[in-house]
Structures are given as C-alpha cells and as structure tokens.
PDB file of N, CA and C in Angstrom:
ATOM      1  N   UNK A   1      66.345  48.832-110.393  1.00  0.00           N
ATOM      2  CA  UNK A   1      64.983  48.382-110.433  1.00  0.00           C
ATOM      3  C   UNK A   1      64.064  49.618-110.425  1.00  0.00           C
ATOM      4  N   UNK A   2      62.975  49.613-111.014  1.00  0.00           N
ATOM      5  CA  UNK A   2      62.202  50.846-111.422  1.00  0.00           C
ATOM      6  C   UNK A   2      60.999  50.542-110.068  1.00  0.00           C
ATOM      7  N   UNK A   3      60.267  51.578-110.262  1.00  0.00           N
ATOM      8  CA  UNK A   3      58.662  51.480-109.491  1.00  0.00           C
ATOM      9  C   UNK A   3      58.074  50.406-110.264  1.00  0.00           C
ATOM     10  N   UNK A   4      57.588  50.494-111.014  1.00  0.00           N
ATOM     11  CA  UNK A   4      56.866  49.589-111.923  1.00  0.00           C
ATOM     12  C   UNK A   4      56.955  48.062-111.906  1.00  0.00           C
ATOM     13  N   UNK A   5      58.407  47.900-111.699  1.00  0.00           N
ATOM     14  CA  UNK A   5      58.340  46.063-111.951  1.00  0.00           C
ATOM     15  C   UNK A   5      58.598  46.213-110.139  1.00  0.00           C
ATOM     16  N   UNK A   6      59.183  46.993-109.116  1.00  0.00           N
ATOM     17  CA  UNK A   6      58.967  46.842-107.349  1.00  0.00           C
ATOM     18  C   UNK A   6      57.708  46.560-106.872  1.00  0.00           C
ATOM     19  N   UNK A   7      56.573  47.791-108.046  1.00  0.00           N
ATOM     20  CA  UNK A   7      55.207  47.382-107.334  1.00  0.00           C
ATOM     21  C   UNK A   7      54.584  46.327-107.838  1.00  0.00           C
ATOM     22  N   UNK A   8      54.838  45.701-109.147  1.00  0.00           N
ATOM     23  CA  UNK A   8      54.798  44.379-109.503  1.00  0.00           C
ATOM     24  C   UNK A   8      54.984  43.069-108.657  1.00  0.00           C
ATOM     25  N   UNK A   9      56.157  43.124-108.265  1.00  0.00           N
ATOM     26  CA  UNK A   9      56.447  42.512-107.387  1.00  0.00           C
ATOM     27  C   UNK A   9      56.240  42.070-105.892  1.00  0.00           C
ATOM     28  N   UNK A  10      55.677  43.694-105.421  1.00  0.00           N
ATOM     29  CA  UNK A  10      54.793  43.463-104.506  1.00  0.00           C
ATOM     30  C   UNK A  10      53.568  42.688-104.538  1.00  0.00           C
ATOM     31  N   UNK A  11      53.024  43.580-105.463  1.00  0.00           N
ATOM     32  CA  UNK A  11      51.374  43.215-105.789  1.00  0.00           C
ATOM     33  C   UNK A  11      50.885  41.352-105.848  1.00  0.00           C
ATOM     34  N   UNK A  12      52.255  40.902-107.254  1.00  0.00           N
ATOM     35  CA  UNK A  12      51.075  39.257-107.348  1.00  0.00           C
ATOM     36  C   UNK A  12      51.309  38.436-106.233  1.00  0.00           C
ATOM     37  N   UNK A  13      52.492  38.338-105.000  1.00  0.00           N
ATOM     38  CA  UNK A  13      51.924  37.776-104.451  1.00  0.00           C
ATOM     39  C   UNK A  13      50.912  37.998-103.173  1.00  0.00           C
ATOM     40  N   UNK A  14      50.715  39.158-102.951  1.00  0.00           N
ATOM     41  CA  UNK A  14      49.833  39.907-102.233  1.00  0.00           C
ATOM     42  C   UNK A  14      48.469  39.161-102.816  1.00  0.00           C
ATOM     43  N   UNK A  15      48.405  39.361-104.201  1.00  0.00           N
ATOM     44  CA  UNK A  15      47.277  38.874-104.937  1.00  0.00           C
ATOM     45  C   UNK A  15      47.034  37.319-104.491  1.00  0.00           C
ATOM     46  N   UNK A  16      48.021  37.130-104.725  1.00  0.00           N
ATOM     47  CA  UNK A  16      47.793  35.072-104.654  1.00  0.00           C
ATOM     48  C   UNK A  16      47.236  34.897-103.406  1.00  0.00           C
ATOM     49  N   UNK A  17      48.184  35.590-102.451  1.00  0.00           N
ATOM     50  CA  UNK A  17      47.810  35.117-100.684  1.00  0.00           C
ATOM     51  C   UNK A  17      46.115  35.625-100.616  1.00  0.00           C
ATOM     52  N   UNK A  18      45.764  36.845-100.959  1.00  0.00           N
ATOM     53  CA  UNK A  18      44.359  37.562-101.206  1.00  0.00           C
ATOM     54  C   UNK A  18      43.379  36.304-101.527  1.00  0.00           C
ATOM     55  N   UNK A  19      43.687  35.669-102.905  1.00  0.00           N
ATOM     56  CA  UNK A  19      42.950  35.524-103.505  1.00  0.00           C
ATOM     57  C   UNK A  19      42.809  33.443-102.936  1.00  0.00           C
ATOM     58  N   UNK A  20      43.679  32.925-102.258  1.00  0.00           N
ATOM     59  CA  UNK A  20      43.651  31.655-101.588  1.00  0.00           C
ATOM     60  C   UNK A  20      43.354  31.857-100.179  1.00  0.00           C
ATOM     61  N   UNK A  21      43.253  33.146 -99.325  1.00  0.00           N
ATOM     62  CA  UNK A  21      42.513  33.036 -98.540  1.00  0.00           C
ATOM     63  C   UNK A  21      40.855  33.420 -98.618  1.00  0.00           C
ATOM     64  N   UNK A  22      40.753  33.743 -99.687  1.00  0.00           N
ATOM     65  CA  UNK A  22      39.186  34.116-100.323  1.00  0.00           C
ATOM     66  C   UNK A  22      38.276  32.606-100.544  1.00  0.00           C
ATOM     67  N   UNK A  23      39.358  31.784-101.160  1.00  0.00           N
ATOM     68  CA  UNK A  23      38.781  30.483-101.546  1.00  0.00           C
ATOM     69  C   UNK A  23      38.771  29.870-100.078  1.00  0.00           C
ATOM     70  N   UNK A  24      39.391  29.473 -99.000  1.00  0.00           N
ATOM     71  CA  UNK A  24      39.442  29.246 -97.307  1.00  0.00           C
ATOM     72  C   UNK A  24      38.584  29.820 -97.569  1.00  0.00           C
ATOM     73  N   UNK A  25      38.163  30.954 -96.941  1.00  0.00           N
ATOM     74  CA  UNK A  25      36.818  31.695 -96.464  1.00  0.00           C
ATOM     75  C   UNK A  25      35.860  31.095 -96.891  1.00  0.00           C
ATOM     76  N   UNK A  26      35.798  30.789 -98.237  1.00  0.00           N
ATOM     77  CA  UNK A  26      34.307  30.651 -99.018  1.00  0.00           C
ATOM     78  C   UNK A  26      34.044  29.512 -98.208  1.00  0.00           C
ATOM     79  N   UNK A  27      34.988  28.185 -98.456  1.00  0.00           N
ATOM     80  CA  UNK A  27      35.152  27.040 -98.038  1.00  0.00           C
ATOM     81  C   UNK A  27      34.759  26.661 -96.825  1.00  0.00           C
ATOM     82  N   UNK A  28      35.595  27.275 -95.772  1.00  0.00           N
ATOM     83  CA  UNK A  28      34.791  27.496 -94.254  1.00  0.00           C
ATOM     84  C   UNK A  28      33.539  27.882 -94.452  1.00  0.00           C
ATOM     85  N   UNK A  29      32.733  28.781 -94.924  1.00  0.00           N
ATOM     86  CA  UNK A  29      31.315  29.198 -95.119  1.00  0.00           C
ATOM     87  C   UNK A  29      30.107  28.108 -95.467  1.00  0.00           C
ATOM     88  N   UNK A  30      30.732  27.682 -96.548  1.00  0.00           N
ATOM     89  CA  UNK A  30      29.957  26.419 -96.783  1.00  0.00           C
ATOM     90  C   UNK A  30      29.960  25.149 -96.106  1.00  0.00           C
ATOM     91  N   UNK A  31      31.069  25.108 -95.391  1.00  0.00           N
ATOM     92  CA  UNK A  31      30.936  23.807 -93.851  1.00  0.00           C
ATOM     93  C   UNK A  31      30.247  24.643 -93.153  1.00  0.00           C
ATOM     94  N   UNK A  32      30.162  25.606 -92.602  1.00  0.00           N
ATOM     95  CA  UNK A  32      29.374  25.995 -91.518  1.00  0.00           C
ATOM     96  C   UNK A  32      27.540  26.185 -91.588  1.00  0.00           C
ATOM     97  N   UNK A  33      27.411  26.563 -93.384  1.00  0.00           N
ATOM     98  CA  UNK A  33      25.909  26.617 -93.331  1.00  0.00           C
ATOM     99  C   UNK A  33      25.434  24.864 -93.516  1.00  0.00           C
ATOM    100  N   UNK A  34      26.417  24.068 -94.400  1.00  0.00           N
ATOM    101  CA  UNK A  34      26.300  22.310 -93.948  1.00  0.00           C
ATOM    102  C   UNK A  34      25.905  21.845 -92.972  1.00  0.00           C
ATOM    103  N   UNK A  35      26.891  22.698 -91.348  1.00  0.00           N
ATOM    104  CA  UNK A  35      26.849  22.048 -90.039  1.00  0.00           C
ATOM    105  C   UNK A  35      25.380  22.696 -89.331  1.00  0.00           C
ATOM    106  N   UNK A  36      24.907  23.915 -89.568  1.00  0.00           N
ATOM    107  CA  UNK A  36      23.834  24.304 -89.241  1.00  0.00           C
ATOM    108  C   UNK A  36      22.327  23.845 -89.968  1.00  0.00           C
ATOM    109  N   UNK A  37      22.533  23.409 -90.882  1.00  0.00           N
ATOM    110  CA  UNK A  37      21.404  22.673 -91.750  1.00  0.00           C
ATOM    111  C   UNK A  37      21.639  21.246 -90.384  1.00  0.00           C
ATOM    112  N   UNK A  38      22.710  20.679 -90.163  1.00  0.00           N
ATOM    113  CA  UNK A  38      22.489  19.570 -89.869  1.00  0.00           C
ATOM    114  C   UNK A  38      22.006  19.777 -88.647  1.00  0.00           C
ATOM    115  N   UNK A  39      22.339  20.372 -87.650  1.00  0.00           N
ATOM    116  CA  UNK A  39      22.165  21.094 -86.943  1.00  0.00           C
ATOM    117  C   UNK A  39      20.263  21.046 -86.769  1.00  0.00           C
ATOM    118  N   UNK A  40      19.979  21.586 -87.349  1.00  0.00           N
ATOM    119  CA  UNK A  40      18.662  22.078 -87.538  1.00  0.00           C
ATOM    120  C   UNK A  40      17.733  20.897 -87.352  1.00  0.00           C
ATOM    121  N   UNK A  41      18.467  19.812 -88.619  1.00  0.00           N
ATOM    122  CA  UNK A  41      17.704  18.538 -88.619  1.00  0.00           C
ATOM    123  C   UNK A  41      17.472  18.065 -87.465  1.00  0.00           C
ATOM    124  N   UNK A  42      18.899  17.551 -86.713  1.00  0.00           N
ATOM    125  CA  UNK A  42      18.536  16.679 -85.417  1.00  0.00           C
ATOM    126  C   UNK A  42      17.991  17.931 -84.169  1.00  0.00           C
ATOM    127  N   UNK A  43      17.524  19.108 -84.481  1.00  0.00           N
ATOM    128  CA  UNK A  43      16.983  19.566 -83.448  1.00  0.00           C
ATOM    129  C   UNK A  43      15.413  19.241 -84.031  1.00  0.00           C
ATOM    130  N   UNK A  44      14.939  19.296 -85.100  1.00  0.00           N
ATOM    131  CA  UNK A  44      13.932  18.704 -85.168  1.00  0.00           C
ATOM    132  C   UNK A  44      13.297  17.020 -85.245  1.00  0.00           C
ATOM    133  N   UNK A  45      13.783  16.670 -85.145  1.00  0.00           N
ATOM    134  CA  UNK A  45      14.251  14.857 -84.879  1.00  0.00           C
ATOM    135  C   UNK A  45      14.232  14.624 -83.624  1.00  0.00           C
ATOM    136  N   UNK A  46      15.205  15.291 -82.679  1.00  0.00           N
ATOM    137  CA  UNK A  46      14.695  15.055 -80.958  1.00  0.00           C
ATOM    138  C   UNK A  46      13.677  16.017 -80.879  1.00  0.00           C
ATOM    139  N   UNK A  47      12.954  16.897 -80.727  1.00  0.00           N
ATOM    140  CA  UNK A  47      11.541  17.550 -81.023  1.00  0.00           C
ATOM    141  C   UNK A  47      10.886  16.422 -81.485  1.00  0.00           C
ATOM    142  N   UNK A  48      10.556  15.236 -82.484  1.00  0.00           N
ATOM    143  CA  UNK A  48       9.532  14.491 -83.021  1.00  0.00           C
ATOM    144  C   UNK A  48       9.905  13.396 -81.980  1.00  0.00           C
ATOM    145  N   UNK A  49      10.958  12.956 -81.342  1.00  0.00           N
ATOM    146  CA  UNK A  49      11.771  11.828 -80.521  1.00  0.00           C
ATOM    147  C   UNK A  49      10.730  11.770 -78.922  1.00  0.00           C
ATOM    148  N   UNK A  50      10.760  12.952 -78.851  1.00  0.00           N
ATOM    149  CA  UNK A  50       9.989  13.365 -77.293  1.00  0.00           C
ATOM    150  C   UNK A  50       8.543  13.444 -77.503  1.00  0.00           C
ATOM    151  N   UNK A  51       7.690  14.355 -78.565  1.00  0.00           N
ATOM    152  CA  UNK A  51       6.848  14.532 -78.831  1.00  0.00           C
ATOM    153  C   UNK A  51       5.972  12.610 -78.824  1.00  0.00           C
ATOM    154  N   UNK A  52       6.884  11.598 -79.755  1.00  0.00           N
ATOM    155  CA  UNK A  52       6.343  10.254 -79.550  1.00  0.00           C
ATOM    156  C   UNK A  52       6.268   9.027 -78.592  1.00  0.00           C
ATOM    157  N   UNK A  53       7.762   9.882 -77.463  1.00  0.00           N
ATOM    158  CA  UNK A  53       7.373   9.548 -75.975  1.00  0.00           C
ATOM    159  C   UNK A  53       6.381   9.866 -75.403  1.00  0.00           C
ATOM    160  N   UNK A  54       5.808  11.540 -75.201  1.00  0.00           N
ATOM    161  CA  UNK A  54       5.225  11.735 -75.121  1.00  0.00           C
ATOM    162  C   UNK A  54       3.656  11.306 -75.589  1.00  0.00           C
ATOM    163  N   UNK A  55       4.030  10.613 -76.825  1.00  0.00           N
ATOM    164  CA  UNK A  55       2.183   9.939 -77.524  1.00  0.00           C
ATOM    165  C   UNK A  55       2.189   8.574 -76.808  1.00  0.00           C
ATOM    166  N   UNK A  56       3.399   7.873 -76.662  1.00  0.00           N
ATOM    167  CA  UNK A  56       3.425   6.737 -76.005  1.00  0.00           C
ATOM    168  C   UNK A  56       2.751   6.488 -74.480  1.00  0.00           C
ATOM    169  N   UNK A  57       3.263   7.545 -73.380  1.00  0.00           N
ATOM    170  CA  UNK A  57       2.632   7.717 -72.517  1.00  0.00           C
ATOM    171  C   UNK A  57       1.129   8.371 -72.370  1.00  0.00           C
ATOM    172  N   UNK A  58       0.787   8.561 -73.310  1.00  0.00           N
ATOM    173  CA  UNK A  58      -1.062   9.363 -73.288  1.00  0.00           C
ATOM    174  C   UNK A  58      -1.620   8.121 -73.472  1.00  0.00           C
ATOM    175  N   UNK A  59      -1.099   7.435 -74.799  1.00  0.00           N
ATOM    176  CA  UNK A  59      -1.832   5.994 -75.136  1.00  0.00           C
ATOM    177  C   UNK A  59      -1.435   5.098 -74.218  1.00  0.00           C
ATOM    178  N   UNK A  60      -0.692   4.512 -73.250  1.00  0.00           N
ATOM    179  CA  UNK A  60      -0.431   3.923 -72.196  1.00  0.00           C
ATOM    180  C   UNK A  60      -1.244   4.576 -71.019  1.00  0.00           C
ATOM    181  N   UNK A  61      -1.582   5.486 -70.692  1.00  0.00           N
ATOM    182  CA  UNK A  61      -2.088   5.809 -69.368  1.00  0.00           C
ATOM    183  C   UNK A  61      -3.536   5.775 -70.209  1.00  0.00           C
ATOM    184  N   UNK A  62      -4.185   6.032 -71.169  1.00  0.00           N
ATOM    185  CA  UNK A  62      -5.145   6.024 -70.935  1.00  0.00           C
ATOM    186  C   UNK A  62      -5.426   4.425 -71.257  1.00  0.00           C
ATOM    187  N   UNK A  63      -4.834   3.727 -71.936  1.00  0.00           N
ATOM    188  CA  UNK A  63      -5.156   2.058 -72.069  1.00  0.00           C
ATOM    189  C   UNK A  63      -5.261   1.911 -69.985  1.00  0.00           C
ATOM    190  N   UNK A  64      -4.178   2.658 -69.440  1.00  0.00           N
ATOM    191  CA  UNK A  64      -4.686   1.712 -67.862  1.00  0.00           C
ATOM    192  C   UNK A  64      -5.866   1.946 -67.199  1.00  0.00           C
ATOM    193  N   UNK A  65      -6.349   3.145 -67.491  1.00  0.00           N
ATOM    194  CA  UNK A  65      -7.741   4.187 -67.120  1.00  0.00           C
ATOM    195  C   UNK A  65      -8.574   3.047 -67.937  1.00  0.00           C
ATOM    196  N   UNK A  66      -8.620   2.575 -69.263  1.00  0.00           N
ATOM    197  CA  UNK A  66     -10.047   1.893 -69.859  1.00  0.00           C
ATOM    198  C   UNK A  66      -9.708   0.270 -69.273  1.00  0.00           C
ATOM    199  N   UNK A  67      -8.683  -0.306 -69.188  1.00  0.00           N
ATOM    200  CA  UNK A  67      -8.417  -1.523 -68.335  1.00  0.00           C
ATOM    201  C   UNK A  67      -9.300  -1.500 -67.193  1.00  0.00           C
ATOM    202  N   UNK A  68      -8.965  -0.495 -65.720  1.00  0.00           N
ATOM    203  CA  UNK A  68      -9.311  -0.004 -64.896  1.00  0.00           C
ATOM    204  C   UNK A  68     -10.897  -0.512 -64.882  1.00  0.00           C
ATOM    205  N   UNK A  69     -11.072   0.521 -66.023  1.00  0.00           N
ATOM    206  CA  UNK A  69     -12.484   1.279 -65.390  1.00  0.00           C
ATOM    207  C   UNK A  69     -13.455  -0.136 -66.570  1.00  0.00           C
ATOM    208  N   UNK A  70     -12.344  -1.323 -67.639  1.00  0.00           N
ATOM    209  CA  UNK A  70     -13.419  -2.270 -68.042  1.00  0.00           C
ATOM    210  C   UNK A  70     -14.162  -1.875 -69.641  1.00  0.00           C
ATOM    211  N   UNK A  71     -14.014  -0.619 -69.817  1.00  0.00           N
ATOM    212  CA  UNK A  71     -14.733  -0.200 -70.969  1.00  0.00           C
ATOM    213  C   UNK A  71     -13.529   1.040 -71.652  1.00  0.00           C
ATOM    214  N   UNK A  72     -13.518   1.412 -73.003  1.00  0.00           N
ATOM    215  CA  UNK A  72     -13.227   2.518 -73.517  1.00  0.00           C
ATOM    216  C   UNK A  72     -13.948   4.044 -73.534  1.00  0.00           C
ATOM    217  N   UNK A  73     -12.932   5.302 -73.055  1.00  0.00           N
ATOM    218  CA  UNK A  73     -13.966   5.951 -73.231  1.00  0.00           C
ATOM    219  C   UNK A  73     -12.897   6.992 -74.156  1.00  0.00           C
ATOM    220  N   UNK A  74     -13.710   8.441 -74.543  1.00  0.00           N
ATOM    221  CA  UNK A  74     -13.366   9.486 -75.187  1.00  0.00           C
ATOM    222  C   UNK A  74     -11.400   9.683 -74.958  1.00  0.00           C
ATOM    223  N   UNK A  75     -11.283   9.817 -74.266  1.00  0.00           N
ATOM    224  CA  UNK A  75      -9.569   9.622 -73.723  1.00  0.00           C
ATOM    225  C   UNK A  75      -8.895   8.658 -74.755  1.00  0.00           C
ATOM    226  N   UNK A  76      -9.176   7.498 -74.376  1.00  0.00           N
ATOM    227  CA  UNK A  76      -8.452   6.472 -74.928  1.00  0.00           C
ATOM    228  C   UNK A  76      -8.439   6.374 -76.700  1.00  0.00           C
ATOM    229  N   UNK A  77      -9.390   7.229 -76.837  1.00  0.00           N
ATOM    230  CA  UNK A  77      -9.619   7.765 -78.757  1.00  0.00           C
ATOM    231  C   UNK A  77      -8.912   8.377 -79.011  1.00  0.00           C
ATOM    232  N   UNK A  78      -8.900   9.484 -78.170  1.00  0.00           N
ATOM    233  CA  UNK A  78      -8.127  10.868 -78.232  1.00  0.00           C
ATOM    234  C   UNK A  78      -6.732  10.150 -78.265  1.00  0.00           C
ATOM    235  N   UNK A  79      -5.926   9.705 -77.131  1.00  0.00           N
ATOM    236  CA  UNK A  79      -4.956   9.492 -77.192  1.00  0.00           C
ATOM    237  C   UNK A  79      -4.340   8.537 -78.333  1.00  0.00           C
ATOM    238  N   UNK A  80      -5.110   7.489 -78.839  1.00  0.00           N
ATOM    239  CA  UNK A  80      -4.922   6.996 -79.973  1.00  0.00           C
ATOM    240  C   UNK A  80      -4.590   7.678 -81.285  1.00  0.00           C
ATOM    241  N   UNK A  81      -5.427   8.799 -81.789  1.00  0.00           N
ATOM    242  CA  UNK A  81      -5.292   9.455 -82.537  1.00  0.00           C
ATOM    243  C   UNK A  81      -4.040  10.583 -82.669  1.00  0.00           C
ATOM    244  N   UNK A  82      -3.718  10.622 -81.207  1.00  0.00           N
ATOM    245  CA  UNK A  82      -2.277  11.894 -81.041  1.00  0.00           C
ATOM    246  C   UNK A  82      -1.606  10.924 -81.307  1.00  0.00           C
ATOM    247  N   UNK A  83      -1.458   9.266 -80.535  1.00  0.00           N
ATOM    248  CA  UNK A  83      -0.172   8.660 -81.524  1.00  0.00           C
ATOM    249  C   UNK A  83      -0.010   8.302 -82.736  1.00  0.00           C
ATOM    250  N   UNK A  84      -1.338   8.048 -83.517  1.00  0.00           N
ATOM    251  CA  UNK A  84      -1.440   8.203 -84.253  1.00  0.00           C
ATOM    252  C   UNK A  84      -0.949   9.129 -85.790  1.00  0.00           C
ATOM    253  N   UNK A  85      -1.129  10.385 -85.128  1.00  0.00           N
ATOM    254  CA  UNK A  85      -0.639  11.899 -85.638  1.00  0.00           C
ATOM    255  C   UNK A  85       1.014  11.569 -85.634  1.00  0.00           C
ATOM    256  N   UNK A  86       1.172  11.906 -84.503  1.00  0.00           N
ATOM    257  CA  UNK A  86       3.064  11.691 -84.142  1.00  0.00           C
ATOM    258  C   UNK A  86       3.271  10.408 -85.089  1.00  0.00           C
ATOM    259  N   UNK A  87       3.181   9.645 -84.783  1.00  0.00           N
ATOM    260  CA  UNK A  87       3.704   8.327 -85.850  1.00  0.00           C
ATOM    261  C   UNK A  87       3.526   8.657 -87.084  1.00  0.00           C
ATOM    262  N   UNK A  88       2.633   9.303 -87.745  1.00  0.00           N
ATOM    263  CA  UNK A  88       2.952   9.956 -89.302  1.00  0.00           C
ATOM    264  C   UNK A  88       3.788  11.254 -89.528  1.00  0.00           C
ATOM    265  N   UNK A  89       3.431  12.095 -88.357  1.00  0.00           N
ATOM    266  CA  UNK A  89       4.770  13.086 -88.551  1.00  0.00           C
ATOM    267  C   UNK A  89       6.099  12.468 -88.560  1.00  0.00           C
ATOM    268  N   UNK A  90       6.924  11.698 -87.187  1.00  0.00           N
ATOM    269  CA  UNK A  90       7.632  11.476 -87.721  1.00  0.00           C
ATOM    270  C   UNK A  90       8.233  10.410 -88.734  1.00  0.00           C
ATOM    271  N   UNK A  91       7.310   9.510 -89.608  1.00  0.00           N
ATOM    272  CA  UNK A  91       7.572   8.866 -90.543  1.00  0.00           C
ATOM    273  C   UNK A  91       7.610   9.960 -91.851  1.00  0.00           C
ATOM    274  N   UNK A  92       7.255  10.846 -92.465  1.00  0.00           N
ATOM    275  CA  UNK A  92       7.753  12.069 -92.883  1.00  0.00           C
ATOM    276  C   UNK A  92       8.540  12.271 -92.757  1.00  0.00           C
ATOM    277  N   UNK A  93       8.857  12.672 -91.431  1.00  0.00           N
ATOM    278  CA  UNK A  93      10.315  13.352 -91.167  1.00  0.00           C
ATOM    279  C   UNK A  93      11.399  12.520 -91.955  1.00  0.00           C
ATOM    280  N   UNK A  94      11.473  11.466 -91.198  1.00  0.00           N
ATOM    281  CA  UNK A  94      11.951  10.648 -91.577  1.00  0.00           C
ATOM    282  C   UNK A  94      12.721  10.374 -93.210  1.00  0.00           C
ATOM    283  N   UNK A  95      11.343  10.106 -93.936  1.00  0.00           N
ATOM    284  CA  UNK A  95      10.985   9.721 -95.145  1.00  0.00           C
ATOM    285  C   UNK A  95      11.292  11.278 -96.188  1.00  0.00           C
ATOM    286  N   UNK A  96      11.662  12.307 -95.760  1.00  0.00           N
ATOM    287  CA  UNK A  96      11.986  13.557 -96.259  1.00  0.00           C
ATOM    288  C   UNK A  96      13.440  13.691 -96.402  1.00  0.00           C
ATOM    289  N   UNK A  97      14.158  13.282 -94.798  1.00  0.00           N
ATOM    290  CA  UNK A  97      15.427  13.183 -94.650  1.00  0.00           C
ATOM    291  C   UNK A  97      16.311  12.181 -95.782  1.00  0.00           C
ATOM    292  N   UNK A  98      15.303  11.070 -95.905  1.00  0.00           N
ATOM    293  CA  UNK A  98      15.918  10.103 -96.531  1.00  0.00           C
ATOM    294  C   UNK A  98      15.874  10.389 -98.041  1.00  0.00           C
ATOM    295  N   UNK A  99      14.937  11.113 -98.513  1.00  0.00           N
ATOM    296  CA  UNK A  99      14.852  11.717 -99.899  1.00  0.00           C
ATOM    297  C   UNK A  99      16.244  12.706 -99.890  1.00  0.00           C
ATOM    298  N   UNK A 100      16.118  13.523 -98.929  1.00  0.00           N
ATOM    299  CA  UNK A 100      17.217  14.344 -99.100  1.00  0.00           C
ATOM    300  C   UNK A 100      18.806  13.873 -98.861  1.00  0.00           C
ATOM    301  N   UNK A 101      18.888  12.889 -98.356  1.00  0.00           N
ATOM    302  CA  UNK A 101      19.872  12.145 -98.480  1.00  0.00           C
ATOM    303  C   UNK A 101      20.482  11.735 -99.876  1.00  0.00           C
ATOM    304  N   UNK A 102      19.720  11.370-100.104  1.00  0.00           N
ATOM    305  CA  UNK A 102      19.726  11.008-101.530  1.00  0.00           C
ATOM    306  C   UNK A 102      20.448  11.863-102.813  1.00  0.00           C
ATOM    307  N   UNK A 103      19.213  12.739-102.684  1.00  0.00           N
ATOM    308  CA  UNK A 103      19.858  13.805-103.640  1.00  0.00           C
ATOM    309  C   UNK A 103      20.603  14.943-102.623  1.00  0.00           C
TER     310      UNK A 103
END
C-alpha cells in the first residue's frame, strides 16, 4: 500500500464524520435560536399578563374610591385609560403572535 491511497483512506472518513457533525452543529444552532425567540415571547406575554393585573387593580380601586366618595373623579379616568392602554397592547401582542404563527 502506498502513502497516497493510506492517506486516502484516512482522510474520507475523517471527512464524512467532519462534515455530519457540521450538519448536528448547524442543527442544534437553529433549535436553540427557535427556543430563545420563544423564550423571549413568553417573557414578554407574562410582562403584558402582570402589567393587566396590574390595570385591573387601578380600575378596581379607583371604581371603590368613586363608589365611596358617590361621584367620579380624575383617578377613576386615569385608571380607565391605563386599562384601557394595556388591553390594546396586549391585544397586539397577541394579534402579532398570531400573524406570526401563521407564517
């Protein structure tokens, strides 16, 4: 047997194993930037989740303050309008996710 067809022999399957753990790699890479996109989503989803608890209780405490006190005042606007806000952010959210679902 010569050099030539020994290092041959070495080489393609060196090559093959090379070149199918290249395709793994890639493969793993692209699940992981998948799992971090998703990732991302539901950290912004519980961020909009709390934020509309949060609008829930402004517009609830101040509805008991204008009950209370018999009349509406500046508060009870205000707080209307933050749930307001939140309830269109996250219907967006929402409504973005579901586009992107899609395609």
């Amino acid at each position: 047997m010569d050099w030539t067809t020994f290092f041959l022999a070495m080489s393609i399957p060196s090559g093959i194993t090379g070149f199918c753990f290249w395709l793994l790699e890639r493969k793993l890479d692209k699940r992981e930037k998948a799992r971090e996109k998703k990732e991302a989503v539901r950290e912004q989803q519980e961020y909009l989740i709390v934020k509309g608890i949060g609008a829930a209780i402004a517009l609830g405490e101040a509805s008991a303050i204008a009950l209370k006190n018999g009349h509406t005042n500046g508060e009870t606007e205000a707080a209307l309008e933050y749930a307001r806000r939140v309830k269109h952010e996250q219907k967006d959210f929402l409504t973005k996710q579901g586009i992107e679902a899609i395609y």
